[in-house]
C-alpha atoms as a PDB file:
ATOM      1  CA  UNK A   1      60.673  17.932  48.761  1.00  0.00           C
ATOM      2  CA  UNK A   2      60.418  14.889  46.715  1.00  0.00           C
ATOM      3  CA  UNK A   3      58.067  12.654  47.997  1.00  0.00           C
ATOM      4  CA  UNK A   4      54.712  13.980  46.908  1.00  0.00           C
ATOM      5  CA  UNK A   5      51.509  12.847  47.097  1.00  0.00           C
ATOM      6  CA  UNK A   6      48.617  14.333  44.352  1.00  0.00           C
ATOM      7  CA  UNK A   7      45.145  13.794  46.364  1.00  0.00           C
ATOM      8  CA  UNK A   8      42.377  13.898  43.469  1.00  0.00           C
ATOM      9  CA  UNK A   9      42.816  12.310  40.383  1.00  0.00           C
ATOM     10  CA  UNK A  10      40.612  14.382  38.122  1.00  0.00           C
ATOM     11  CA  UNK A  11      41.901  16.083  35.151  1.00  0.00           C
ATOM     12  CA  UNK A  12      43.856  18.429  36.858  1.00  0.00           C
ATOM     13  CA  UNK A  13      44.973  16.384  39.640  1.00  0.00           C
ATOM     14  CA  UNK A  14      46.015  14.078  37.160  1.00  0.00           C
ATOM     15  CA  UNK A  15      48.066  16.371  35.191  1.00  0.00           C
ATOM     16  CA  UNK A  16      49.534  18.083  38.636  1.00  0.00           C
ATOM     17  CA  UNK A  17      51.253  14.208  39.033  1.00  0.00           C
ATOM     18  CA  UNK A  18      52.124  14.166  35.700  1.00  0.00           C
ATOM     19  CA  UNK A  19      53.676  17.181  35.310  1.00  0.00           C
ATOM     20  CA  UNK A  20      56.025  16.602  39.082  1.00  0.00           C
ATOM     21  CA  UNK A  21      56.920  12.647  38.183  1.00  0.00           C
ATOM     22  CA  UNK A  22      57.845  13.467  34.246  1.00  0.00           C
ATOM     23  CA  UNK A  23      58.932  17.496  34.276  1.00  0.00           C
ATOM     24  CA  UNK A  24      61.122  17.341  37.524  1.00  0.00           C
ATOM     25  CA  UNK A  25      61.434  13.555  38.651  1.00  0.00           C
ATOM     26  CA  UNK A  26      59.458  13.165  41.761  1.00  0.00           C
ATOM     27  CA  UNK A  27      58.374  10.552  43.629  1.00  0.00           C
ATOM     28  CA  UNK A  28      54.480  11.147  43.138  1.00  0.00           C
ATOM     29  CA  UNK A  29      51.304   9.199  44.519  1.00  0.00           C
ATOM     30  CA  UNK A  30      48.171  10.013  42.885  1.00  0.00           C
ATOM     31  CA  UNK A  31      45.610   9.168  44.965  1.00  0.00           C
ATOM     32  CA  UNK A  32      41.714   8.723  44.677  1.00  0.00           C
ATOM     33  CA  UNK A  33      38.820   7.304  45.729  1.00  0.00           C
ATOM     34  CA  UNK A  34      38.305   3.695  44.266  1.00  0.00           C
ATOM     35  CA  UNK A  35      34.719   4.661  43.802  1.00  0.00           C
ATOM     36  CA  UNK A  36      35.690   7.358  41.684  1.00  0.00           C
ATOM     37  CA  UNK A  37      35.373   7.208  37.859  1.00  0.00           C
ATOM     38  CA  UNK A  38      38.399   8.798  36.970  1.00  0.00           C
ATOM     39  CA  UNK A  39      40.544   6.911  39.620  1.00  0.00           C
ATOM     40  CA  UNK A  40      38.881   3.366  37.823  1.00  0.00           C
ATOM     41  CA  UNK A  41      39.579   4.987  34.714  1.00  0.00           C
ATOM     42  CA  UNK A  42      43.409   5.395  35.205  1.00  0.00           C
ATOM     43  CA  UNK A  43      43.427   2.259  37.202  1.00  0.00           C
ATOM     44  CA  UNK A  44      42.108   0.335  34.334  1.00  0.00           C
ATOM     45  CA  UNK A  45      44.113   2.131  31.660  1.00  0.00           C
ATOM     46  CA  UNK A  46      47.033   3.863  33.202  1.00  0.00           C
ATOM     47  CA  UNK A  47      45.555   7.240  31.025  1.00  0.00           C
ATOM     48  CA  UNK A  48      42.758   9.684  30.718  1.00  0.00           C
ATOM     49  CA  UNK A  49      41.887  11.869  28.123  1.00  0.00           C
ATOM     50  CA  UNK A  50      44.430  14.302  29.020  1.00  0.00           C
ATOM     51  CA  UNK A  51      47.373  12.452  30.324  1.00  0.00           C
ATOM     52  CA  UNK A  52      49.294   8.722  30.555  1.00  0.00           C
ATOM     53  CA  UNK A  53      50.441   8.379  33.538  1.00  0.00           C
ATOM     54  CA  UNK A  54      54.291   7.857  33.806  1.00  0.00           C
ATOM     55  CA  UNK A  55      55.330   4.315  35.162  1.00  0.00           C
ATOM     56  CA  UNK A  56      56.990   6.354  38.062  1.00  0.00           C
ATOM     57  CA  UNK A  57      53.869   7.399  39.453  1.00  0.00           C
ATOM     58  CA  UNK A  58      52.232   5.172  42.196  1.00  0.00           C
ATOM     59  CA  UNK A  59      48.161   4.368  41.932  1.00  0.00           C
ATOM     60  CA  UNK A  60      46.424   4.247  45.085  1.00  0.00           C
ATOM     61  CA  UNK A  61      43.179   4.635  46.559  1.00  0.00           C
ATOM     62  CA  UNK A  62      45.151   4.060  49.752  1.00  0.00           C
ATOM     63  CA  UNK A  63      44.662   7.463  51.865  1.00  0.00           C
ATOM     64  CA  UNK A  64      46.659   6.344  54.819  1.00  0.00           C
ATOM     65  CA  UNK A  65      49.335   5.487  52.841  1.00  0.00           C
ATOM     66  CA  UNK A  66      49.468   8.263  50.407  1.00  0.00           C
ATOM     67  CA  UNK A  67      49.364  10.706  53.214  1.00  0.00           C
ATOM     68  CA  UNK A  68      51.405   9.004  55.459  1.00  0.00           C
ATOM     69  CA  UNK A  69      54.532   8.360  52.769  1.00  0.00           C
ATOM     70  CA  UNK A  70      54.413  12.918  51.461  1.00  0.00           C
ATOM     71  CA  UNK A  71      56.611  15.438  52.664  1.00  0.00           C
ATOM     72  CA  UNK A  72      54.420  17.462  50.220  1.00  0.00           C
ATOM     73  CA  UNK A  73      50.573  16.488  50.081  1.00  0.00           C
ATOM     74  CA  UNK A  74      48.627  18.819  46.848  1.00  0.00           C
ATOM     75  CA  UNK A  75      45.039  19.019  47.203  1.00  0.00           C
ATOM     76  CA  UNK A  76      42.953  19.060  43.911  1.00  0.00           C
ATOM     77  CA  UNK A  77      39.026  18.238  44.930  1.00  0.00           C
ATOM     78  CA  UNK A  78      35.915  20.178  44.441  1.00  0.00           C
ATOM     79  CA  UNK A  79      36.371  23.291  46.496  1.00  0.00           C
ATOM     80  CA  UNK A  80      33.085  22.715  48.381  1.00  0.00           C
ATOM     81  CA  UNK A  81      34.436  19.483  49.767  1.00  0.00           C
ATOM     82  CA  UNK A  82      37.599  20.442  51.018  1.00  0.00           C
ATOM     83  CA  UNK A  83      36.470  20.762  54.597  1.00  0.00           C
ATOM     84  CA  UNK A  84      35.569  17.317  55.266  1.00  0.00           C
ATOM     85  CA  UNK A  85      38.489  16.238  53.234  1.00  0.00           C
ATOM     86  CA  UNK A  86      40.906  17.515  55.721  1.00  0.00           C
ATOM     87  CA  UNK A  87      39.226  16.201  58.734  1.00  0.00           C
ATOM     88  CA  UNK A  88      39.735  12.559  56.607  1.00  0.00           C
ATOM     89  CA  UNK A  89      43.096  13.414  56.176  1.00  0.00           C
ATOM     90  CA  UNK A  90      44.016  14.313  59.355  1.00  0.00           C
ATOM     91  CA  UNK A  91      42.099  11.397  60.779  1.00  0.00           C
ATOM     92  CA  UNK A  92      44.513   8.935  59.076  1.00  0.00           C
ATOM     93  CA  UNK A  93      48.035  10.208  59.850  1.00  0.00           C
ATOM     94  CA  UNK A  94      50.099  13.048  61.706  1.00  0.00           C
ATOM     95  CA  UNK A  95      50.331  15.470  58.828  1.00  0.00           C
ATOM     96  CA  UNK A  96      52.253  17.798  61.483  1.00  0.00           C
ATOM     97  CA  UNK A  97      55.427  17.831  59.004  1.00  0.00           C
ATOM     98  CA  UNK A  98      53.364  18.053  56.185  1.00  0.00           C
ATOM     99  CA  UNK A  99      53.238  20.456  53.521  1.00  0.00           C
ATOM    100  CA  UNK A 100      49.990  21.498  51.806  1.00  0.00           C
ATOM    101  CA  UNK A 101      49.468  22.725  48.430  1.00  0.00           C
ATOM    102  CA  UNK A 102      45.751  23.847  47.447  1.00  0.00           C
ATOM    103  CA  UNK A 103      45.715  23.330  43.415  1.00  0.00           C
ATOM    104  CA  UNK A 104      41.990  24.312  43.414  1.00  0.00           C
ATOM    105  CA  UNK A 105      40.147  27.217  42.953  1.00  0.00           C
ATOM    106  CA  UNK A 106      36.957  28.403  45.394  1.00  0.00           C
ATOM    107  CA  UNK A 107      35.277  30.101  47.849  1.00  0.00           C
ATOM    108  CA  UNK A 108      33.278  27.665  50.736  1.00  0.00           C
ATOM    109  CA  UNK A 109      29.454  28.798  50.237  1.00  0.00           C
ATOM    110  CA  UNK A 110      28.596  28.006  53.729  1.00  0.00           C
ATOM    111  CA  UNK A 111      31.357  30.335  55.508  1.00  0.00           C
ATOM    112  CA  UNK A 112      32.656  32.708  52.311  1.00  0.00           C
ATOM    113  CA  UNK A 113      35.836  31.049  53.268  1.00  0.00           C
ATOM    114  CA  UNK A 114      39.019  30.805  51.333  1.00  0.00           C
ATOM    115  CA  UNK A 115      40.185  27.358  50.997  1.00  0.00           C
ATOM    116  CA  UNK A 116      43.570  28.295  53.035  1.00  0.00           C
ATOM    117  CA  UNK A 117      41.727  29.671  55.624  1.00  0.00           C
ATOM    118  CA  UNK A 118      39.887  25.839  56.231  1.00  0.00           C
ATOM    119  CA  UNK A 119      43.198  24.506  56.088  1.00  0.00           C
ATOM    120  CA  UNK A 120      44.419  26.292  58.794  1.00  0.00           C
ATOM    121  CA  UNK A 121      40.704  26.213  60.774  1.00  0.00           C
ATOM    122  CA  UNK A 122      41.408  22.364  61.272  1.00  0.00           C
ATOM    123  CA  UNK A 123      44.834  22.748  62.576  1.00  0.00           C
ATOM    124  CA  UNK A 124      47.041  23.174  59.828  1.00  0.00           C
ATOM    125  CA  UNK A 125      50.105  25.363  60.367  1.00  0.00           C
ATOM    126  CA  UNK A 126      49.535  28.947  57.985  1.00  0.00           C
ATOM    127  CA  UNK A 127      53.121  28.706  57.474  1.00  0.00           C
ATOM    128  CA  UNK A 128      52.785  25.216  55.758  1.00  0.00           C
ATOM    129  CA  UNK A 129      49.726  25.962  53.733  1.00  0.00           C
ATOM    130  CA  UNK A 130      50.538  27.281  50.037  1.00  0.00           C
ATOM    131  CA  UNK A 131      48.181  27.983  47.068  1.00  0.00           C
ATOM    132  CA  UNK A 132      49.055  27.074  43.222  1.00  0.00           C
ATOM    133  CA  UNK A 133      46.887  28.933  40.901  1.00  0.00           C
ATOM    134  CA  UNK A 134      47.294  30.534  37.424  1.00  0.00           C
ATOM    135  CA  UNK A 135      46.439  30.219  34.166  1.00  0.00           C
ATOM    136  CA  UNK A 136      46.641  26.998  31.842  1.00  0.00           C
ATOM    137  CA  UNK A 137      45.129  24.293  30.467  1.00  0.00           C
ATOM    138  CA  UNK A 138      45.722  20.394  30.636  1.00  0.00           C
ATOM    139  CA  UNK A 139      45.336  20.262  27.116  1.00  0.00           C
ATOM    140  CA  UNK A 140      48.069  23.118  25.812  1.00  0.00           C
ATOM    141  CA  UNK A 141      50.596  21.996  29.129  1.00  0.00           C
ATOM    142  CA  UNK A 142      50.722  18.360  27.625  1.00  0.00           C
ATOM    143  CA  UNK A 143      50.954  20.009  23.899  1.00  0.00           C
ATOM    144  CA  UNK A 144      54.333  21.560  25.401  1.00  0.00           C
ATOM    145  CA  UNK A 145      52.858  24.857  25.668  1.00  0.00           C
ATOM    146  CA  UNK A 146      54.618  27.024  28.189  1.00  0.00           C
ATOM    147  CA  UNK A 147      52.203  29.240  30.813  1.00  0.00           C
ATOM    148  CA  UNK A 148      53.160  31.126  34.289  1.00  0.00           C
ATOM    149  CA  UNK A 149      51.577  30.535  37.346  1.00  0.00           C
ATOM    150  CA  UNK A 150      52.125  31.889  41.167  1.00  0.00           C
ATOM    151  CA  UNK A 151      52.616  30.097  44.277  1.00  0.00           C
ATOM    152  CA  UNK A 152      51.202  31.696  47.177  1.00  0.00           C
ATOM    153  CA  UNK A 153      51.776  31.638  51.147  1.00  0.00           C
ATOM    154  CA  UNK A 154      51.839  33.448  54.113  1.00  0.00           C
ATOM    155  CA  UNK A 155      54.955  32.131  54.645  1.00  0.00           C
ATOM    156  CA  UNK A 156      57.876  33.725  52.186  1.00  0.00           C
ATOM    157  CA  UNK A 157      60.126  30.675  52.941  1.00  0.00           C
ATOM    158  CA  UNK A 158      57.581  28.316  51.703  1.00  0.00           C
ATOM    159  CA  UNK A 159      56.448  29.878  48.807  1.00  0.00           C
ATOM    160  CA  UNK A 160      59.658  30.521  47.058  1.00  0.00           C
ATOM    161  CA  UNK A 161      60.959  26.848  48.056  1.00  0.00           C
ATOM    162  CA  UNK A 162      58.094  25.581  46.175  1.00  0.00           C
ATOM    163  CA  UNK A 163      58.245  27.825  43.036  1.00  0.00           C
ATOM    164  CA  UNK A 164      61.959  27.672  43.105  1.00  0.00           C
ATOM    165  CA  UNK A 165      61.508  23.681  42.894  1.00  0.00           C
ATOM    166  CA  UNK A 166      58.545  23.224  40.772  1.00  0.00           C
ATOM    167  CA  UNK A 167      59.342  25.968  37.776  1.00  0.00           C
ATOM    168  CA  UNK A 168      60.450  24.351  34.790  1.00  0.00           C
ATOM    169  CA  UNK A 169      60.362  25.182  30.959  1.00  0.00           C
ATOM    170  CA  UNK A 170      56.690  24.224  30.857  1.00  0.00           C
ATOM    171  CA  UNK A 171      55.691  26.416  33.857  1.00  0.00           C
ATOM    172  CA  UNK A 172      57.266  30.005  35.273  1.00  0.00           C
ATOM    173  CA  UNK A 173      55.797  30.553  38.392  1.00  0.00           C
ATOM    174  CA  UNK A 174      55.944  34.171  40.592  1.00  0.00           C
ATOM    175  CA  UNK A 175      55.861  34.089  43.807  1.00  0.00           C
ATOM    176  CA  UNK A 176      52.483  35.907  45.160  1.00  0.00           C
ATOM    177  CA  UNK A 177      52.040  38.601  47.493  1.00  0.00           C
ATOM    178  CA  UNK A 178      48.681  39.019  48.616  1.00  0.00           C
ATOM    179  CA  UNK A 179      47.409  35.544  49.931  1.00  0.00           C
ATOM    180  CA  UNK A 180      43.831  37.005  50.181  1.00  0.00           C
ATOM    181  CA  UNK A 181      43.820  38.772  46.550  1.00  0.00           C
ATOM    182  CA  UNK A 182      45.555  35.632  45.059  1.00  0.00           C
ATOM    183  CA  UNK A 183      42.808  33.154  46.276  1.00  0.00           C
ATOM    184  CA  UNK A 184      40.038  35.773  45.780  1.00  0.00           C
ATOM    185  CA  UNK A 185      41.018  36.610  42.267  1.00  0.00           C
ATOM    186  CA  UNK A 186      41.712  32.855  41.476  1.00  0.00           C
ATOM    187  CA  UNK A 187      38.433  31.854  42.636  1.00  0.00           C
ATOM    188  CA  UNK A 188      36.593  34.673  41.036  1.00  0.00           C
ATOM    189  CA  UNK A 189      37.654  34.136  37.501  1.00  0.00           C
ATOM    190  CA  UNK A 190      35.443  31.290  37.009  1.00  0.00           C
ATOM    191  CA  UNK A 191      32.371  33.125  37.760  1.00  0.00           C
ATOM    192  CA  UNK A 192      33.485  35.892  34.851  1.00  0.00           C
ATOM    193  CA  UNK A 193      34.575  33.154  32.862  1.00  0.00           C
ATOM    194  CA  UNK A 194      30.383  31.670  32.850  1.00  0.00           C
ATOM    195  CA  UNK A 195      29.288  35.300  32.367  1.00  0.00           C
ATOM    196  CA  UNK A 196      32.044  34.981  29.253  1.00  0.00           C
ATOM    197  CA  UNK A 197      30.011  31.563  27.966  1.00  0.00           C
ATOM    198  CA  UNK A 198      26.522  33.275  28.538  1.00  0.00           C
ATOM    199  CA  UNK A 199      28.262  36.203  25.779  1.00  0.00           C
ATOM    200  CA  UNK A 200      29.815  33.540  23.456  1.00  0.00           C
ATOM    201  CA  UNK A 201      26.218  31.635  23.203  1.00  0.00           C
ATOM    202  CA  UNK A 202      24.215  34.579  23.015  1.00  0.00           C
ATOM    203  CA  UNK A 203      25.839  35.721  19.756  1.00  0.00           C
ATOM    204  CA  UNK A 204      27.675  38.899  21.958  1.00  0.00           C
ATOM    205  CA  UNK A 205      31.701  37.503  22.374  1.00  0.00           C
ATOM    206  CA  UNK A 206      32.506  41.332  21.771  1.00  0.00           C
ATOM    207  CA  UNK A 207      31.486  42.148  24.696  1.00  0.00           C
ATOM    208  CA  UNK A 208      33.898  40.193  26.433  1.00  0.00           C
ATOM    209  CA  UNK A 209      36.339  42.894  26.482  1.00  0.00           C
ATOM    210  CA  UNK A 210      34.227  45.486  28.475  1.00  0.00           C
ATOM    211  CA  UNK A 211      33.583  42.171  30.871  1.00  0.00           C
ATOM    212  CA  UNK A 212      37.239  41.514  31.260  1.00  0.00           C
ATOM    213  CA  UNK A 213      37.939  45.330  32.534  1.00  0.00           C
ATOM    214  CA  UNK A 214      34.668  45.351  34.457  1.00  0.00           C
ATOM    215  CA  UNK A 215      34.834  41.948  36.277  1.00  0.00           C
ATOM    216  CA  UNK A 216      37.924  42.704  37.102  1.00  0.00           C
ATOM    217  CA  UNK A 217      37.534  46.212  38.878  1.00  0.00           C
ATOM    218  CA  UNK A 218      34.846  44.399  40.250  1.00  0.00           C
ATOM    219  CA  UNK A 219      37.041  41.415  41.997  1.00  0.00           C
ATOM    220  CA  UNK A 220      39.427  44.351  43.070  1.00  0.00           C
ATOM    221  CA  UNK A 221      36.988  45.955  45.226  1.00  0.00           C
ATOM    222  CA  UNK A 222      35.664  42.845  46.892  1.00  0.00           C
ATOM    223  CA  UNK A 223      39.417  41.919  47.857  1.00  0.00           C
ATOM    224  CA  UNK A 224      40.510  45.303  49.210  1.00  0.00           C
ATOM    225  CA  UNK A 225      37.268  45.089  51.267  1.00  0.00           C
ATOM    226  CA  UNK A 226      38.199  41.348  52.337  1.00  0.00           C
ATOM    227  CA  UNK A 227      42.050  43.209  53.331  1.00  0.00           C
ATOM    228  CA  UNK A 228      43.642  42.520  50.579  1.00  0.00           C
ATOM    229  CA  UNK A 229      45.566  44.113  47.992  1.00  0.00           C
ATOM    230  CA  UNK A 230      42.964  45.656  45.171  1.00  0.00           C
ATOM    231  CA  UNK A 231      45.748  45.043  42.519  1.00  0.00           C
ATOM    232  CA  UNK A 232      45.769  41.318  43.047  1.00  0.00           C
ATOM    233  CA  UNK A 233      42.718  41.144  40.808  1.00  0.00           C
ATOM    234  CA  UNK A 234      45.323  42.202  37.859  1.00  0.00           C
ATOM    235  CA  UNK A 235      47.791  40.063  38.616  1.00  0.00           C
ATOM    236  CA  UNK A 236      48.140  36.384  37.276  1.00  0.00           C
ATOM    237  CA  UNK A 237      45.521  34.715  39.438  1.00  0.00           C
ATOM    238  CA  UNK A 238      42.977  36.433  37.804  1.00  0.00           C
ATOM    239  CA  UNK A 239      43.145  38.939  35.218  1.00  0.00           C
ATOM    240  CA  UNK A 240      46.047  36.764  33.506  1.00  0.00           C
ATOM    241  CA  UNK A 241      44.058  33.373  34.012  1.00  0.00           C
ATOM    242  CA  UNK A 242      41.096  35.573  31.672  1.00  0.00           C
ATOM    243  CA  UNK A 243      42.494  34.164  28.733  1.00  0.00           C
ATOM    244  CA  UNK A 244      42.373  30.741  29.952  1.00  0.00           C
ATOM    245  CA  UNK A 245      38.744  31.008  31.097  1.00  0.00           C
ATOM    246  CA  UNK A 246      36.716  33.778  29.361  1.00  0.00           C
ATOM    247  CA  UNK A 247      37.749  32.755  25.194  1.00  0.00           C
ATOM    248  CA  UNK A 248      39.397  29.002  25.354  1.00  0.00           C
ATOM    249  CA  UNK A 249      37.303  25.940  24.317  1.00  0.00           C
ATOM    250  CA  UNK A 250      38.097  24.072  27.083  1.00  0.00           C
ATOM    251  CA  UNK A 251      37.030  26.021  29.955  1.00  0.00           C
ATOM    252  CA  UNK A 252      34.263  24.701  31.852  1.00  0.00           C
ATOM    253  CA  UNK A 253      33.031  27.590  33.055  1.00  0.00           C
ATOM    254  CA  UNK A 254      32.580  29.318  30.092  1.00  0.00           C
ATOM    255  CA  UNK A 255      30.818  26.089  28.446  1.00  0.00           C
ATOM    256  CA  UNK A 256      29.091  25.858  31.008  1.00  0.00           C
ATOM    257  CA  UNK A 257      27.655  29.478  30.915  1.00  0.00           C
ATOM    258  CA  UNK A 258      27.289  28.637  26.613  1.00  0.00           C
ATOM    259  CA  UNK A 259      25.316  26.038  27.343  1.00  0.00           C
ATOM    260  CA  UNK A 260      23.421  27.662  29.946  1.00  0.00           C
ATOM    261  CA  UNK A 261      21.999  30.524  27.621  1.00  0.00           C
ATOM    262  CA  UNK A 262      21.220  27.576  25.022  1.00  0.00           C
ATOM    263  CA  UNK A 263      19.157  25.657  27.156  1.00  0.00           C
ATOM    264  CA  UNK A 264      21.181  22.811  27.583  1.00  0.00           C
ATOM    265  CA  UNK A 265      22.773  21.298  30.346  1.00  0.00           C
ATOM    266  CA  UNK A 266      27.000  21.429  31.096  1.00  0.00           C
ATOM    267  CA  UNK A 267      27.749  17.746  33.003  1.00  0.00           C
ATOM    268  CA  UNK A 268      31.000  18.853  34.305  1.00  0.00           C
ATOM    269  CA  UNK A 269      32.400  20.635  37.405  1.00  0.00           C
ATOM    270  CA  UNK A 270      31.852  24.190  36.748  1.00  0.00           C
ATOM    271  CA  UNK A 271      33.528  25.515  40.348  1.00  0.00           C
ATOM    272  CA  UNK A 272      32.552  29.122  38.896  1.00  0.00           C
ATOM    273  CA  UNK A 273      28.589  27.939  40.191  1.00  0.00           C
ATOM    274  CA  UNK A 274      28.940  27.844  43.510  1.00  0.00           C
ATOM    275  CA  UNK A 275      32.049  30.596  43.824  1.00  0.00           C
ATOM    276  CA  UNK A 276      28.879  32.993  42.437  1.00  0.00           C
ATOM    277  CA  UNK A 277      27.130  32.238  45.408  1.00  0.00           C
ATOM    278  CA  UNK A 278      29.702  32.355  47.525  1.00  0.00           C
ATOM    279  CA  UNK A 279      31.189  35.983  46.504  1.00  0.00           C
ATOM    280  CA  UNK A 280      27.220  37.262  46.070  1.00  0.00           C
ATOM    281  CA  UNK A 281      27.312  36.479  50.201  1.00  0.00           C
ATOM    282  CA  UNK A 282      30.862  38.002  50.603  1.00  0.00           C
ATOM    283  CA  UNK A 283      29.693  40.912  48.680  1.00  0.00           C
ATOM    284  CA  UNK A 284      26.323  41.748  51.353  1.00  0.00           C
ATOM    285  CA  UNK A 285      29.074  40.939  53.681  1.00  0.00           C
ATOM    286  CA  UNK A 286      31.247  43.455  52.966  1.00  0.00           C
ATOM    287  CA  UNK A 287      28.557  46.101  51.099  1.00  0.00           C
ATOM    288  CA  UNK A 288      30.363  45.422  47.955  1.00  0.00           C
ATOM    289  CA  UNK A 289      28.859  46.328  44.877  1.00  0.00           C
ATOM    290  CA  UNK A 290      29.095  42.821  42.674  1.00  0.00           C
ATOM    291  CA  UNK A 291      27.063  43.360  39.462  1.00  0.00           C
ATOM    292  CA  UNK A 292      28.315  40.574  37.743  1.00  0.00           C
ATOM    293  CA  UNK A 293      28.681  38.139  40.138  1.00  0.00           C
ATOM    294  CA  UNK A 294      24.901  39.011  41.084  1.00  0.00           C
ATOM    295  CA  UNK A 295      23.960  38.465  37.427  1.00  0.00           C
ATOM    296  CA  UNK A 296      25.854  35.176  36.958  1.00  0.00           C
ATOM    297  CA  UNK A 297      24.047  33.763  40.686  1.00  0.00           C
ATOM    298  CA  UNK A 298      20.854  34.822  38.918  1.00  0.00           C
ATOM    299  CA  UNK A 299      21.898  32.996  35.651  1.00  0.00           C
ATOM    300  CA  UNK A 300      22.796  30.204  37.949  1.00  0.00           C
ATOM    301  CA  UNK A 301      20.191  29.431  40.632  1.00  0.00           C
ATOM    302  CA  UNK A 302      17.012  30.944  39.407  1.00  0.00           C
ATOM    303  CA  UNK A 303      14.951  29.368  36.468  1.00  0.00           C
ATOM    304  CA  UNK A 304      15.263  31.767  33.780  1.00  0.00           C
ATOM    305  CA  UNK A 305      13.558  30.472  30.191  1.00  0.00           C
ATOM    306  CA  UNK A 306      12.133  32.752  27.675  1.00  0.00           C
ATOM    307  CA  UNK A 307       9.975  35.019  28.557  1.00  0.00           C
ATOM    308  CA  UNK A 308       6.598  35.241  27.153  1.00  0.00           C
ATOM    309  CA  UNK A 309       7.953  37.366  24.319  1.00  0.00           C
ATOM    310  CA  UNK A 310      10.589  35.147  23.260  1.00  0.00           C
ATOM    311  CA  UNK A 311      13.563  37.214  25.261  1.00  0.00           C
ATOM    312  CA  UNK A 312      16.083  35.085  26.381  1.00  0.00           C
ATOM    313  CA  UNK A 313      16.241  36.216  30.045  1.00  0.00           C
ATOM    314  CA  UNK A 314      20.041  34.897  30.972  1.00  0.00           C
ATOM    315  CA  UNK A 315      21.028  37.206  28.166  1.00  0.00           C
ATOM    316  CA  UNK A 316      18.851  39.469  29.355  1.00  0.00           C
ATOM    317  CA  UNK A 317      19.853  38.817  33.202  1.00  0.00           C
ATOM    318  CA  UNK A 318      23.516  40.102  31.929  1.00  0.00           C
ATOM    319  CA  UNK A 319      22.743  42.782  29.191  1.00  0.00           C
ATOM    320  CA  UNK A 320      20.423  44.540  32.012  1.00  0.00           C
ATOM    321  CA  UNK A 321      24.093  45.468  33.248  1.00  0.00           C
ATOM    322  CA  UNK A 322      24.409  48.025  30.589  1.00  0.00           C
ATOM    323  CA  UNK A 323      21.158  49.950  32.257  1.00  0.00           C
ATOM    324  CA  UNK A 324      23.198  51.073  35.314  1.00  0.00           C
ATOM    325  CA  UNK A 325      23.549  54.563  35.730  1.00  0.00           C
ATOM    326  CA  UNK A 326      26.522  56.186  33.940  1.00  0.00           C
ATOM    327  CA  UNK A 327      29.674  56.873  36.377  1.00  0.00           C
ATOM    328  CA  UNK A 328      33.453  57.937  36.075  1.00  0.00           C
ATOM    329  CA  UNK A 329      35.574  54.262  35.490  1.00  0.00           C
ATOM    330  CA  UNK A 330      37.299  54.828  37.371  1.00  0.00           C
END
């Protein structure tokens, strides 16, 4: 597997190539649109704000050719794209041999799909479909800050071939074990991780704790009731990506949800958004009991200023939590 191709040239696309061509000497395309700003941005300077791309790696805006050339394609889009995305890719090339990596983290709004399951909807093989999630950011990875992740796959084979030959001494992956949990729970953390920014800008960043128990008893039910394993939601994927997500400065979601409760507007991708909506439908679904996630789409999609009284009513959208009737934790 050494010919790989990095679809998505955003910051963690970006990094994704970085980290295969420089940590473990692969041949790596990174690939985007030429329309896109950060593709013209690392066209025009070889760098972004997070990495410089190693002379090794190969520019292109070529899809054809970057899908064409990969034994091992990685995926790193906006989640709610990803289905027309494939249909492009498969449009330009057999992919038939190919392996796919999903280094993205979402649920589709429209279906309350996980992103694997699209995959394998437009004729992907399961057994050549594989998930890289975890916690991490760009900005400590590049610092030479170690971090674990997990690999996920229905298929065994392919998911320890791909941790086995991707772990280095900035990354330890695990292999997963719950394909459902681990894409659940990796998706989910975003949407605690804006309720964690709503906290942090309402003056209240103690009450992350209770949020980081809470959201994620919460995530466990919704994936035993999707089949999955409940304990998923405590494994890497989620409960260890809280770190990441619900107290570091550069988490989007959790900006975004600081801004939010300020009255100001976040201008980057907060995935955590739309993943609200998406688990809020998954939850009626299913008759799960989503508290959080309901408060966050409320946050999210409704217009909530100050009420006439001055109350800030996204705080109040996630302190009305603490009015539930009292029951046993567990």
């Amino acid at each position: 597997m050494n010919k790989i191709s990095v679809l998505g040239c955003g910051r963690w696309g970006s990094f994704i190539a970085w980290y295969l061509a420089t940590k473990k000497g692969k041949e790596v395309y990174s690939w985007g649109p030429e329309e896109d700003y950060s593709y013209q941005v690392l066209k025009t300077t070889g760098k972004n704000e997070y990495v410089t791309l190693a002379e090794s790696i190969t520019l292109t805006c070529d899809l054809k050719e970057a899908v064409s050339r990969a034994e091992v394609i990685i995926i790193s889009i906006s989640s709610q794209g990803l289905r027309g995305f494939i249909r492009r890719i498969m449009e330009c090339a057999d992919v038939s041999d190919k392996i796919f990596v999903l280094c993205m983290k979402g649920i589709e709004v429209e279906t309350g799909e996980r992103l694997s399951q699209i995959l394998a909807e437009a004729g992907i093989a399961p057994e050549k479909i594989a998930v890289w999630v975890g916690p991490g950011h760009i900005q400590d990875f590049t610092a030479g800050i170690p971090n674990c992740m997990v690999i996920d796959s229905e298929s065994v084979e392919l998911k320890k071939a791909l941790a086995d030959d991707f772990r280095s001494d900035l990354i330890r992956f695990y292999y997963g074990n719950d394909l459902i949990g681990t894409e659940i729970g990796a998706a989910a953390k975003n949407v605690m991780g804006i309720a964690a920014g709503v906290l942090d800008g309402g003056g209240l960043s103690t009450l992350k704790g209770p949020l980081m128990s809470r959201g994620a008893r919460e995530v466990a039910r919704l994936i035993k009731a999707l089949g999955g394993n409940e304990l998923s939601a405590y494994g890497l994927a989620h409960l260890g990506d809280y770190e990441t997500t619900l107290f570091s400065r550069h988490s989007h979601n959790r900006m975004y949800g600081e801004m939010l409760v300020k009255g100001q507007k976040f201008e980057k991708l907060a995935e955590g958004v739309m993943t609200a909506a998406a688990m809020k439908k998954l939850g009626e679904k299913c008759g799960v009991e989503l508290p959080i996630t309901d408060a966050v789409y409320d946050i999210c999609f409704h217009d909530l200023p100050e009420d006439a009284n001055g109350k800030n009513l996204c705080m109040e959208a996630i302190l009305k939590l603490f009015s539930r009737d009292t029951k046993f934790e567990f």
